[in-house]
Protein backbone atom coordinates (compact mmCIF):
# COMPACT_ATOMS: atom_id res chain seq x y z
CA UNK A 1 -31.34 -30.28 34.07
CA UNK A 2 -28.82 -29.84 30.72
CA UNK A 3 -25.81 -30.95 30.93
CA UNK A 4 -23.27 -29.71 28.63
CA UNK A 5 -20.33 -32.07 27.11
CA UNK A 6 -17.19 -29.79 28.01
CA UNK A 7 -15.34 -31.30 25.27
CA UNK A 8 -17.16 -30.12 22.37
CA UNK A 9 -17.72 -26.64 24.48
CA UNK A 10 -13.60 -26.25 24.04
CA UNK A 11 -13.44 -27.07 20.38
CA UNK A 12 -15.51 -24.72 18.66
CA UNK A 13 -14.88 -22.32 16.79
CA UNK A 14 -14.68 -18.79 17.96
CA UNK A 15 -14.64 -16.10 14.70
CA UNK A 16 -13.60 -13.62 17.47
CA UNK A 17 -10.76 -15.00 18.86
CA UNK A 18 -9.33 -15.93 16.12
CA UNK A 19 -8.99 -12.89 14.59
CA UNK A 20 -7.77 -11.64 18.05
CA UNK A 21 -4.73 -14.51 17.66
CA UNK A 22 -4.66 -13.04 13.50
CA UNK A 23 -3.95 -9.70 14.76
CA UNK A 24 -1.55 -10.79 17.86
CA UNK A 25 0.64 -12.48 15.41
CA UNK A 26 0.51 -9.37 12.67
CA UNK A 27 1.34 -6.83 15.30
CA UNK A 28 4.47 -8.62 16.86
CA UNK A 29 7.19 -6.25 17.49
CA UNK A 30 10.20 -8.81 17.66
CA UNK A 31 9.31 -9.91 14.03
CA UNK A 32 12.30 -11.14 12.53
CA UNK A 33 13.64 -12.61 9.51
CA UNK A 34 16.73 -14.20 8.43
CA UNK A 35 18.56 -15.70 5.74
CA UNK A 36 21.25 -18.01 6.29
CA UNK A 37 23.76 -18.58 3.47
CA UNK A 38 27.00 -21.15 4.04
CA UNK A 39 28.92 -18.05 6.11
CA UNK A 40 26.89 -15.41 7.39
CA UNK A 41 22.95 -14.75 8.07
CA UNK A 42 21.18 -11.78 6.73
CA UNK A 43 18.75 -10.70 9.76
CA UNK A 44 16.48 -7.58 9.18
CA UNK A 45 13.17 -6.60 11.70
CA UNK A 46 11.71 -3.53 9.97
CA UNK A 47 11.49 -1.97 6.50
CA UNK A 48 14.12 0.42 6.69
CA UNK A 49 16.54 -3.00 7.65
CA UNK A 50 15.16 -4.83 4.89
CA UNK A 51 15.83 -1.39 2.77
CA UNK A 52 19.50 -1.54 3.73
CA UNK A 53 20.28 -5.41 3.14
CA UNK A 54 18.54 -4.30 -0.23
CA UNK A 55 20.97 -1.54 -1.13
CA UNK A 56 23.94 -3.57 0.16
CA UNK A 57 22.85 -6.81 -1.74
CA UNK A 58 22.52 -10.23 -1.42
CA UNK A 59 24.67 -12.65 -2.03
CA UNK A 60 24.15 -15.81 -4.83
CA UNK A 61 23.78 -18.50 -2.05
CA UNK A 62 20.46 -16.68 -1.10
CA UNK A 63 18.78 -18.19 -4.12
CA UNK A 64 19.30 -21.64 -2.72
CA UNK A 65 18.03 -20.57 0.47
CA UNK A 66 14.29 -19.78 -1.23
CA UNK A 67 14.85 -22.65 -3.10
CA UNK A 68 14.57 -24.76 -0.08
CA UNK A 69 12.11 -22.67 1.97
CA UNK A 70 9.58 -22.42 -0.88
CA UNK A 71 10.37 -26.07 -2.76
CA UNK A 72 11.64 -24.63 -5.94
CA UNK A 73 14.10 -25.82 -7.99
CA UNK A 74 17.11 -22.83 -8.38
CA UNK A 75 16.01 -23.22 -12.58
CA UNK A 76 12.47 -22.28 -11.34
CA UNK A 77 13.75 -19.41 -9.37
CA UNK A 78 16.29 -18.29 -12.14
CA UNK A 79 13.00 -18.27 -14.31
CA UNK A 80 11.23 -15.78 -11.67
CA UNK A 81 14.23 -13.85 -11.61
CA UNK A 82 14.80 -13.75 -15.32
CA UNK A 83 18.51 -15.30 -14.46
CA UNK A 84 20.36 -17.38 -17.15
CA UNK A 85 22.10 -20.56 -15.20
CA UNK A 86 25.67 -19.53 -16.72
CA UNK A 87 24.80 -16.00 -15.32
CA UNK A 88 23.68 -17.73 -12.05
CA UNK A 89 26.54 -19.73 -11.57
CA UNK A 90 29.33 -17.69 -13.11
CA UNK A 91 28.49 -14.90 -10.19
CA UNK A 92 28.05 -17.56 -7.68
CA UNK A 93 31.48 -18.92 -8.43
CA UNK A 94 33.02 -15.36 -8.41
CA UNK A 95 31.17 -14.37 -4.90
CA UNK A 96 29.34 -11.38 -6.80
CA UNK A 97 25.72 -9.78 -4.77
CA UNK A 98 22.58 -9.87 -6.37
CA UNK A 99 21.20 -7.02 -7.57
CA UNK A 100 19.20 -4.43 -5.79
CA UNK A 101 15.62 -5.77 -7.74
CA UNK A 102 16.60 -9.39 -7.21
CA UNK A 103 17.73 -8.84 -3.29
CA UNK A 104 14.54 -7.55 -2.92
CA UNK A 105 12.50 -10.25 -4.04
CA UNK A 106 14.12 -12.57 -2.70
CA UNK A 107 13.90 -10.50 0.77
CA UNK A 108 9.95 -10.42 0.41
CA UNK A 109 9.45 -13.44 -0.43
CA UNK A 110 11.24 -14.59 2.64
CA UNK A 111 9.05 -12.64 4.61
CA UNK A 112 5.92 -14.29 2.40
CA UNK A 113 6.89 -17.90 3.10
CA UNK A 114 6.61 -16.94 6.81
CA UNK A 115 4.26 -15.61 6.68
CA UNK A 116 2.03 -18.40 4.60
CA UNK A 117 3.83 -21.10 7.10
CA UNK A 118 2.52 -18.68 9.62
CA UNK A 119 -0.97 -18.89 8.21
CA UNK A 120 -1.33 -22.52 7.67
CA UNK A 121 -0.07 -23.27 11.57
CA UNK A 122 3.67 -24.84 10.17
CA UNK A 123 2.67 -27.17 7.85
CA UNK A 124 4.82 -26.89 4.89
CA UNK A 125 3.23 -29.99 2.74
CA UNK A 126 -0.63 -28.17 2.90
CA UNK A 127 1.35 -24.60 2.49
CA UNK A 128 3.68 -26.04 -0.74
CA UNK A 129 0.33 -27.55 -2.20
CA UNK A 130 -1.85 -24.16 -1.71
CA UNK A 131 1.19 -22.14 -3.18
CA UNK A 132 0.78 -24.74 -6.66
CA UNK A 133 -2.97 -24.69 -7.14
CA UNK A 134 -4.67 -22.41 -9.08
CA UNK A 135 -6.32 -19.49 -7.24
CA UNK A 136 -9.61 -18.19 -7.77
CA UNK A 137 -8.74 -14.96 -5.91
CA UNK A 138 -5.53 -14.28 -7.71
CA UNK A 139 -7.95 -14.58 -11.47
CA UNK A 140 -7.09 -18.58 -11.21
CA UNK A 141 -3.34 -18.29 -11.35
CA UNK A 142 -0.99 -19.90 -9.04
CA UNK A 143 0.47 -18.19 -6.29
CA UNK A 144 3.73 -19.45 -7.21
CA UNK A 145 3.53 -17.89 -11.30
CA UNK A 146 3.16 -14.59 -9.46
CA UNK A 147 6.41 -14.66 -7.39
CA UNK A 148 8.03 -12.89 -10.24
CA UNK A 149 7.24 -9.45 -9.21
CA UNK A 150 6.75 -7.43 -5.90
CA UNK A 151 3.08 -6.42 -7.08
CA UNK A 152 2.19 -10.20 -7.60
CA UNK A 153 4.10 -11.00 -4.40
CA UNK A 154 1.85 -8.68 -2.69
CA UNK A 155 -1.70 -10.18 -3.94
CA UNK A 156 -0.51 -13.81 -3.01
CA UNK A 157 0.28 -11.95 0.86
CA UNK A 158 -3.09 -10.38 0.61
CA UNK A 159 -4.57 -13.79 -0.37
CA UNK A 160 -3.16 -15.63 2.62
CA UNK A 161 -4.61 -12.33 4.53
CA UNK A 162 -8.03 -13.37 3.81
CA UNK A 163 -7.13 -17.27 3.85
CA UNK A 164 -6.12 -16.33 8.06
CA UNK A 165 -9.44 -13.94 8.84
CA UNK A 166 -11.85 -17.24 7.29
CA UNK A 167 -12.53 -15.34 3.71
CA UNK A 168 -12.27 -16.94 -0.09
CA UNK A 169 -8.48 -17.37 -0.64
């Protein structure tokens, strides 16, 4: 007669299901993302939302609200955003809105952190430390050197893609 520990039966791994969960959390409907500046939140659910918040702009405070979320500094971010600091905080000061190209970087890359929070179950120490090292799938750059553009934005997204189906990341 075999007897079977039920222990070890419950804790392994299944490829199957867990691209089953993968694709559960992809294909939520209620995604939603927000911003919250020192006033108001910026909330969008779909492309065409994220579209308008882009055309309406963003305000400054949004910058400190990556800064926190991905743990830049705001100088690091001003970098990816090729932002002086007087510029920065002269148009902070005055209550200006970023600019159509910056609002939407800083809109994906809201939905990237999630995402890559997402994919490494809420741990933001392993996620921070994946986002610093270099990459062989992104040519051995950092995912963080690429948040500087929407087309590097995307490869670090498709990196954590494979990283969540088991695959070289």
């Amino acid at each position: 007669m075999e007897v079977k520990d039920q222990k070890s039966e419950s804790k392994s791994f299944d490829p199957k299901k867990s691209i089953q969960r993968a694709r559960a959390v992809r294909n939520k409907k209620d995604q939603k993302w927000s911003i919250k500046t020192p006033g108001n939140t910026y909330a969008w659910s779909s492309k065409m939302d994220r579209v308008s918040l882009i055309r309406a702009g963003l305000p400054y405070e949004s910058i400190e609200f990556i800064s926190d979320k991905s743990n830049l500094s705001i100088k690091q971010l001003l970098h990816l955003l090729d932002m002086p600091q007087t510029t920065y905080n002269k148009r902070k000061r005055d209550n200006h809105l970023l600019s159509g190209r910056d609002s939407e970087i800083i809109l994906v890359l809201t939905e990237l952190l999630e995402f890559g929070l997402d994919v490494f179950n809420d741990e933001k120490e392993k996620f921070h430390r994946w986002l610093q090292k270099p990459n062989i799938s992104l040519g051995g750059a950092t995912p963080i050197s690429l948040f500087d553009s929407l087309t590097g934005i995307q490869e670090v997204r498709n990196s954590l893609n494979r990283l969540e189906y088991g695959n070289l990341a």
